[in-house]
Structures are given as structure tokens and as C-alpha cells.
N, C-alpha and C. Protein backbone atom coordinates (compact mmCIF):
# COMPACT_ATOMS: atom_id res chain seq x y z
N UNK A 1 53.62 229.79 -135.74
CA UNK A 1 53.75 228.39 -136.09
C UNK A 1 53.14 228.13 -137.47
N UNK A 2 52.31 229.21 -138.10
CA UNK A 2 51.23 228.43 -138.96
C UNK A 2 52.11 229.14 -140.14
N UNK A 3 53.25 230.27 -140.16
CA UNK A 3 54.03 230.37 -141.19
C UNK A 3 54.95 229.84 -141.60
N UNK A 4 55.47 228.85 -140.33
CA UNK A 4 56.25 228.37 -140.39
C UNK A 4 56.46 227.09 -141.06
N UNK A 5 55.15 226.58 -140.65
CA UNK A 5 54.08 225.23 -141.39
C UNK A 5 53.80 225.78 -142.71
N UNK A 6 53.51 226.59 -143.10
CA UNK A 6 53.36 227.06 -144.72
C UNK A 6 54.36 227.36 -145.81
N UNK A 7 55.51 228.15 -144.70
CA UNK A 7 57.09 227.95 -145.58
C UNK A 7 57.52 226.54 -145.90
N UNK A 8 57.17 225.81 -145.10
CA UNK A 8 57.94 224.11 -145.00
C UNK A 8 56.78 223.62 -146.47
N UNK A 9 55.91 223.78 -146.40
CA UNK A 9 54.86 223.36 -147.20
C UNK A 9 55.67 223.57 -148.35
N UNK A 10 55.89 225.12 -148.81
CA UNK A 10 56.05 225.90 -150.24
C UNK A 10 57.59 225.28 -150.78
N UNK A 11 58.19 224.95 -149.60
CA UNK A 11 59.37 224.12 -150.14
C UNK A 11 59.46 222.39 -150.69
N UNK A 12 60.14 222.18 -151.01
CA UNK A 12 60.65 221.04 -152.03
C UNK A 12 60.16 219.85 -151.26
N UNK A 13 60.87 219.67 -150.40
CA UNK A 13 60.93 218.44 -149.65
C UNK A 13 60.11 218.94 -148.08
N UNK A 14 59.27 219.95 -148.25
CA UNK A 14 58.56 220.17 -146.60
C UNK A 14 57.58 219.63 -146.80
N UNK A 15 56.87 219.26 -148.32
CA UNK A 15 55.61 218.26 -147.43
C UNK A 15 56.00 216.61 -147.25
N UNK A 16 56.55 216.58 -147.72
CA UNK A 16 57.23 214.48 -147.48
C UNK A 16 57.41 215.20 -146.15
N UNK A 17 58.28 215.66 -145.75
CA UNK A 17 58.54 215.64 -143.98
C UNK A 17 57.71 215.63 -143.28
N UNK A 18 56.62 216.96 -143.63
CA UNK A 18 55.50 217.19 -143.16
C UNK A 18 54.56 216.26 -142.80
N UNK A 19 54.41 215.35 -143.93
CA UNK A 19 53.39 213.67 -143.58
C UNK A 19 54.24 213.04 -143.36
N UNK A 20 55.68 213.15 -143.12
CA UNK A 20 55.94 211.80 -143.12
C UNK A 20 55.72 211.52 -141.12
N UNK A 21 55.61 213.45 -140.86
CA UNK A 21 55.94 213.31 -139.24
C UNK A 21 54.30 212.62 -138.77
N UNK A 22 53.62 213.36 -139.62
CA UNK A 22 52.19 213.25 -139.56
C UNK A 22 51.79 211.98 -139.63
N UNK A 23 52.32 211.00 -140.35
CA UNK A 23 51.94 209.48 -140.22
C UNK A 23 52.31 209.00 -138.74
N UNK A 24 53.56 209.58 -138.55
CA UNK A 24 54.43 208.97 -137.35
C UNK A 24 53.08 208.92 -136.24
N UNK A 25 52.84 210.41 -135.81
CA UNK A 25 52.05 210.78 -134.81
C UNK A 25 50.67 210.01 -135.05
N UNK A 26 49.71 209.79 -136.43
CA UNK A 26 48.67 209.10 -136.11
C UNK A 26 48.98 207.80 -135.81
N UNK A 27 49.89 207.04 -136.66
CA UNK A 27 50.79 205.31 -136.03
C UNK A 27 50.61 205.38 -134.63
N UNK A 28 51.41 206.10 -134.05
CA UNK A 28 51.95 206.00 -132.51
C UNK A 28 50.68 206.31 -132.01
N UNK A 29 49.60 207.34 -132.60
CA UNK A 29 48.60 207.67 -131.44
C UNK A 29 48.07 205.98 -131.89
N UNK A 30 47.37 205.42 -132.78
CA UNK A 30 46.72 204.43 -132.91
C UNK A 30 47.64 203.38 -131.91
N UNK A 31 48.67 202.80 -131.69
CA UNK A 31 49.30 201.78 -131.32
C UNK A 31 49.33 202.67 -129.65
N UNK A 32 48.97 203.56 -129.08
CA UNK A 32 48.73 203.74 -127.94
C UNK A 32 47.51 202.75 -127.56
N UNK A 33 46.54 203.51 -128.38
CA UNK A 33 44.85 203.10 -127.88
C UNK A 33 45.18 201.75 -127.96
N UNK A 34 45.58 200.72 -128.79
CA UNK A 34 45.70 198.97 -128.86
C UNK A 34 46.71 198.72 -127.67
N UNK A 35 48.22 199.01 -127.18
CA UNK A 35 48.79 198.73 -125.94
C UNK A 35 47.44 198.85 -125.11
N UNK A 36 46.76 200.34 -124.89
CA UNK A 36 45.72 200.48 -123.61
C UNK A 36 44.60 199.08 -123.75
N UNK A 37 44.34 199.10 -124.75
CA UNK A 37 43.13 198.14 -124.84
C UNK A 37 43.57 196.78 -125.03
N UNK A 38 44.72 196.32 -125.24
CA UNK A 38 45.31 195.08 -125.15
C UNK A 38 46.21 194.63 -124.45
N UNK A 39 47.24 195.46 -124.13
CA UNK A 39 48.06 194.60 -123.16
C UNK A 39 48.51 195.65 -121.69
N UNK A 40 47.30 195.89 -121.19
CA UNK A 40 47.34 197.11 -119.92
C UNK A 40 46.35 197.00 -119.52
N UNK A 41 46.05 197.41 -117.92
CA UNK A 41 44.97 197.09 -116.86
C UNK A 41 45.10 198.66 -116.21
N UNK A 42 43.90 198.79 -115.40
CA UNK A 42 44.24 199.78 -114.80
C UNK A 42 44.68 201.46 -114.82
N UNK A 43 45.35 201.99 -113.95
CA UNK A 43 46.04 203.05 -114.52
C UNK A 43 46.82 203.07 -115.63
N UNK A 44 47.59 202.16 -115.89
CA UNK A 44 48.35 202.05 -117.32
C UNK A 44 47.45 202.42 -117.95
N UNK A 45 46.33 201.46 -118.26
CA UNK A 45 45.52 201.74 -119.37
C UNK A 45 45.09 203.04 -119.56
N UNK A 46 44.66 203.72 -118.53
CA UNK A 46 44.08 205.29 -118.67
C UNK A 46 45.01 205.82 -119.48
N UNK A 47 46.57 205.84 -118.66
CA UNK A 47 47.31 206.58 -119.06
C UNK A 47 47.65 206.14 -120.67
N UNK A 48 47.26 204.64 -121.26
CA UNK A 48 47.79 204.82 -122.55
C UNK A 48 46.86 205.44 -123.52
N UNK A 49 45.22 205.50 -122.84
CA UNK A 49 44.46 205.91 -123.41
C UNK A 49 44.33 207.87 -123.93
N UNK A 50 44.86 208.39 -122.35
CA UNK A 50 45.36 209.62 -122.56
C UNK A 50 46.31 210.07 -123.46
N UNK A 51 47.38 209.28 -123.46
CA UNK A 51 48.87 209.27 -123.88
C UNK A 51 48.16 209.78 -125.77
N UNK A 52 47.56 208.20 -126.04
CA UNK A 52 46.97 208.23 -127.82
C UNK A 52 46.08 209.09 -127.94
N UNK A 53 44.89 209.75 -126.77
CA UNK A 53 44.30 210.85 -127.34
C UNK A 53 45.25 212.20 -127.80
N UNK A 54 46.03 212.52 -126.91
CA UNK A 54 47.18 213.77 -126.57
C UNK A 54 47.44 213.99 -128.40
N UNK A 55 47.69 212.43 -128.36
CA UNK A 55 49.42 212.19 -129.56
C UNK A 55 48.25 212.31 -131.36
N UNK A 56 47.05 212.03 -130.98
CA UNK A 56 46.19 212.17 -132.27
C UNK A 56 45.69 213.53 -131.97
N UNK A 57 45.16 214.30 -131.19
CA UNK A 57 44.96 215.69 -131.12
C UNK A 57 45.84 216.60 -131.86
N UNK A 58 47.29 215.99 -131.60
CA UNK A 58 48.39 216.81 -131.80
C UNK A 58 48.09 216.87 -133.43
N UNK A 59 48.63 215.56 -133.72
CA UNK A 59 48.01 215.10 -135.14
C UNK A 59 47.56 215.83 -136.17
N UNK A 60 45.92 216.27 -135.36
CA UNK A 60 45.02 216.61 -136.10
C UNK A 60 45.58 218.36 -136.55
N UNK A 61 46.21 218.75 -135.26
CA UNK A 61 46.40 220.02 -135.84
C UNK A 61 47.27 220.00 -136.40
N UNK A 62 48.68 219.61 -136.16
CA UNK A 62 50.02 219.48 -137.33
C UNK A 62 49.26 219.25 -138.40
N UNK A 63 48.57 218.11 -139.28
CA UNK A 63 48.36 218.57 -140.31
C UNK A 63 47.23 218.98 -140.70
N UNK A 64 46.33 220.01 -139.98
CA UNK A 64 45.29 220.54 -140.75
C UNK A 64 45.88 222.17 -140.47
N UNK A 65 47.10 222.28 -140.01
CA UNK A 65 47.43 224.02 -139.78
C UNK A 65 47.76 224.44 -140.90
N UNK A 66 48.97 223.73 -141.81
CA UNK A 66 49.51 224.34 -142.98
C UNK A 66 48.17 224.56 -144.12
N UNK A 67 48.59 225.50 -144.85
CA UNK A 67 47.34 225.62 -145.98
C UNK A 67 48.10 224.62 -147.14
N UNK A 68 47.39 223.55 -147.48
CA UNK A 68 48.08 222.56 -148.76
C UNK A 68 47.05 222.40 -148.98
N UNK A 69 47.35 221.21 -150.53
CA UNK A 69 46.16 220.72 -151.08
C UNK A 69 46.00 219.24 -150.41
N UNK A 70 45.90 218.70 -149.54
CA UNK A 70 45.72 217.81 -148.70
C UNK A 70 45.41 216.66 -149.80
N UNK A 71 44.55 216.78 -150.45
CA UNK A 71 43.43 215.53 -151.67
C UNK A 71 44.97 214.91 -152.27
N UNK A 72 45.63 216.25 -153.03
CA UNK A 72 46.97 216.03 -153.80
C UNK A 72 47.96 215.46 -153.27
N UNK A 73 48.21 215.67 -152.11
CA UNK A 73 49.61 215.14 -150.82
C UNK A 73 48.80 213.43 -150.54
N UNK A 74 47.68 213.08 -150.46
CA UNK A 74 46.86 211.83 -149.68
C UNK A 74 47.88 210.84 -150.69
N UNK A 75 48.10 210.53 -151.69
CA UNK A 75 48.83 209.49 -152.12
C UNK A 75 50.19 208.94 -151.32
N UNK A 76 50.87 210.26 -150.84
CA UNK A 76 52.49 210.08 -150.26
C UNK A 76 51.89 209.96 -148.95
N UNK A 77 50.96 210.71 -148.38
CA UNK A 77 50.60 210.22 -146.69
C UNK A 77 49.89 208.59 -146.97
N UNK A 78 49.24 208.40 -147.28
CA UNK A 78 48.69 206.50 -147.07
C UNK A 78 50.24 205.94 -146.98
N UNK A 79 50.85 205.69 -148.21
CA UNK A 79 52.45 205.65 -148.55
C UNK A 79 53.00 205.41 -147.18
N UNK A 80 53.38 206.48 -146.56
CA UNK A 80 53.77 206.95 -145.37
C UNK A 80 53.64 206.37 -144.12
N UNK A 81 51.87 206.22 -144.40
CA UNK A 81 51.30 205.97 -143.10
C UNK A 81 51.36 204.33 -142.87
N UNK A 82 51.04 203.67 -144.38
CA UNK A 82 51.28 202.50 -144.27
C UNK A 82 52.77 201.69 -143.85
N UNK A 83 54.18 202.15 -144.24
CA UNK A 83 55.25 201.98 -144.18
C UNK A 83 55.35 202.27 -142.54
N UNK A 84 55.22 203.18 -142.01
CA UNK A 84 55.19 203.46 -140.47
C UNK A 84 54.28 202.59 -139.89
N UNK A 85 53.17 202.81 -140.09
CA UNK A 85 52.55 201.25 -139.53
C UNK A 85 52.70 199.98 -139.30
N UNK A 86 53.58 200.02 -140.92
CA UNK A 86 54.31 198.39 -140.84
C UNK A 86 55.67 198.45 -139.76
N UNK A 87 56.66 199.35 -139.85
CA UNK A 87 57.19 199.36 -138.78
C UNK A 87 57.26 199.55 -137.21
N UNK A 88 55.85 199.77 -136.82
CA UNK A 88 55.73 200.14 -135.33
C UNK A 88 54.60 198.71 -135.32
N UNK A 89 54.10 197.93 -136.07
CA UNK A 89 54.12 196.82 -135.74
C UNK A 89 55.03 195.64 -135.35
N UNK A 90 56.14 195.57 -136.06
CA UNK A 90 57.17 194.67 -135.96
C UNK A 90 57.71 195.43 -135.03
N UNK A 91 58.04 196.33 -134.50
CA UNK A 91 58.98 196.81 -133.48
C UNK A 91 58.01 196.47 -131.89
N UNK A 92 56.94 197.38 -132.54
CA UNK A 92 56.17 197.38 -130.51
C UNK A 92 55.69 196.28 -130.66
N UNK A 93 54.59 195.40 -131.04
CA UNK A 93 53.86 194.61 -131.04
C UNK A 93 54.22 193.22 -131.64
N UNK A 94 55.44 192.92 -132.30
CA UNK A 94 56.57 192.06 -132.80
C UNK A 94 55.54 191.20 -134.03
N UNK A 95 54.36 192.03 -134.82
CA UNK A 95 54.22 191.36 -135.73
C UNK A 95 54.35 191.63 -137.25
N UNK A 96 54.81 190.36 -138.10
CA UNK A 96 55.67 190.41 -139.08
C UNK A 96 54.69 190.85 -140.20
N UNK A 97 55.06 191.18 -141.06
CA UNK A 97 53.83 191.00 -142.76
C UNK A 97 54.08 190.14 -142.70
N UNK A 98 52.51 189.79 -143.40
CA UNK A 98 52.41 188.43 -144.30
C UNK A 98 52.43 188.43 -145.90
N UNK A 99 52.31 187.58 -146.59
CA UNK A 99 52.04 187.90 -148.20
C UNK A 99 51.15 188.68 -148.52
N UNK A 100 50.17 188.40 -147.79
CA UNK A 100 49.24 189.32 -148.38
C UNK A 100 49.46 191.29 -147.96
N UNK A 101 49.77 190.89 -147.33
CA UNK A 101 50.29 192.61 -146.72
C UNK A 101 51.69 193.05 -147.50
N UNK A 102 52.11 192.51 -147.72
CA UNK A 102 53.48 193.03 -148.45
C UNK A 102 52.81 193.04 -150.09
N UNK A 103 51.69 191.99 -150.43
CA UNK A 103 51.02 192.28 -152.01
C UNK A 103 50.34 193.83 -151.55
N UNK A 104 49.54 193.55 -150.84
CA UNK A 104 48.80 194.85 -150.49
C UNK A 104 49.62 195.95 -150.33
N UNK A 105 51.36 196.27 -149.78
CA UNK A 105 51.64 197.30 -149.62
C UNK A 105 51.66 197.93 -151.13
N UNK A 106 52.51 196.98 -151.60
CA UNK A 106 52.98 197.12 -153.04
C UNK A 106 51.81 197.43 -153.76
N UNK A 107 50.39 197.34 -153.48
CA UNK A 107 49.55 198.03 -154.07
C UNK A 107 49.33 199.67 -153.76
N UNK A 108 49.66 199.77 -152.62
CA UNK A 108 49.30 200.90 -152.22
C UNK A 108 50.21 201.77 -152.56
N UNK A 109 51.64 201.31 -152.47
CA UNK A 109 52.65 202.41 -152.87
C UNK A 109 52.47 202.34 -153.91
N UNK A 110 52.02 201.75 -155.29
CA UNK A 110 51.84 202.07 -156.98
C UNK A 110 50.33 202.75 -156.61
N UNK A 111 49.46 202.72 -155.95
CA UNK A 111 48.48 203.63 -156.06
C UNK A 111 49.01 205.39 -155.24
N UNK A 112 49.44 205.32 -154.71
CA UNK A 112 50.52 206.43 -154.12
C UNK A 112 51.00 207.17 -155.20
N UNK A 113 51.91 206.43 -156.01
CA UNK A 113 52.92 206.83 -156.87
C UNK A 113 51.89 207.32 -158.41
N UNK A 114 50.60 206.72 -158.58
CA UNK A 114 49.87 207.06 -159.71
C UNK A 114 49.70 208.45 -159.02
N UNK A 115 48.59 208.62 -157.78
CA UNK A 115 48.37 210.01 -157.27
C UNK A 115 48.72 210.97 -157.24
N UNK A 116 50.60 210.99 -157.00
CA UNK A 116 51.33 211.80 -156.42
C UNK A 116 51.85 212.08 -158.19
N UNK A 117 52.03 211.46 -159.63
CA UNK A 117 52.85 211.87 -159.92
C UNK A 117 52.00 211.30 -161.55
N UNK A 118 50.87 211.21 -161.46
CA UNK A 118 50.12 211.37 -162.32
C UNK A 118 49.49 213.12 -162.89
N UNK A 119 49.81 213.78 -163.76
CA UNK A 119 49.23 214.72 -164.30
C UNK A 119 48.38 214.64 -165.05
N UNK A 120 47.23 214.67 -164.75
CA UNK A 120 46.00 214.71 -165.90
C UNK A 120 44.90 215.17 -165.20
């Protein structure tokens, strides 16, 4: 698995995939733990609590297996993570941006885009 994670790396477009899956999985693990702790009682709750530990475990190893420069890739994962976030809010939890979050994204993707594609 961990060559396989390193070929995807050395190619063009394998680390955007790579974080982009990697945002997915920390989003979804985070919006587990908030369903468990907000709108679930009971066994549900365990189980959503299990469900988001499982799904951030996974997480942690998908992206700490490949060998990258992680510091260098952090601009396109926030990017990533933020855009997925914004969408598994409006989808599971039905809430919208506001101005200030759509100023704020737009900060983050030009701080993204300095990171990722700044040479100096």
C-alpha cells in the first residue's frame, strides 16, 4: 500500500487526489462526532462516535503513509478541506455561508494559491 501511496504522490495529479480524499475523510470524520454530539441519543450516539473515530484513524494513516513534503502540499489541503467542509455543511447539517465565510474562504484559497505556487 505504501508504494502505491508514493507512486500516486510522484505523479502529476496524485497529490490533489491524495488530499483531496484526505479532506473528505477528516470532514466526514469531524461531522460524525457533531451528528453524535448534536442530534443523537443513545446507541446512535456511540455508534456516531465510533463511526468518526474509525473514519479519522483512517485519516491519519492515508495521509501520513505516503513520503511527501506535507508543509509544501498544506496550502491545497486547507483549500480542500475548507471547500469540503463547506459542502458537507449545506448538505448534512443544511447550513448556508454567510459573508463572512465566503470573505474568509476567498482568503484562504489566495493564501492556498500563494503556498502552493509561490517559489521563493
Amino acid at each position: 500500500m505504501t508504494n502505491l501511496f508514493n507512486q500516486l504522490v510522484a505523479s502529476q495529479a496524485g497529490p490533489f487526489l491524495l488530499l483531496a480524499f484526505a479532506a473528505m475523510l477528516e470532514v466526514f470524520g469531524d461531522a460524525c462526532f457533531q451528528s453524535g454530539m448534536y442530534q443523537s441519543t443513545g446507541t446512535k450516539r456511540v455508534g456516531w462516535f465510533v463511526g468518526g473515530t474509525l473514519v479519522l484513524v483512517f485519516y491519519s494513516l492515508f495521509v501520513n503513509t505516503p513520503k511527501w513534503d506535507f508543509g509544501k502540499l498544506l496550502g491545497v489541503y486547507v483549500v480542500l478541506f475548507f471547500v469540503v467542509a463547506q459542502i458537507v455543511a449545506k448538505l448534512r447539517f443544511q447550513q448556508s455561508p454567510t459573508p463572512p465565510v465566503y470573505v474568509g474562504g476567498a482568503l484562504i484559497v489566495l493564501g492556498g494559491a500563494v503556498m502552493t505556487f509561490w517559489k521563493g
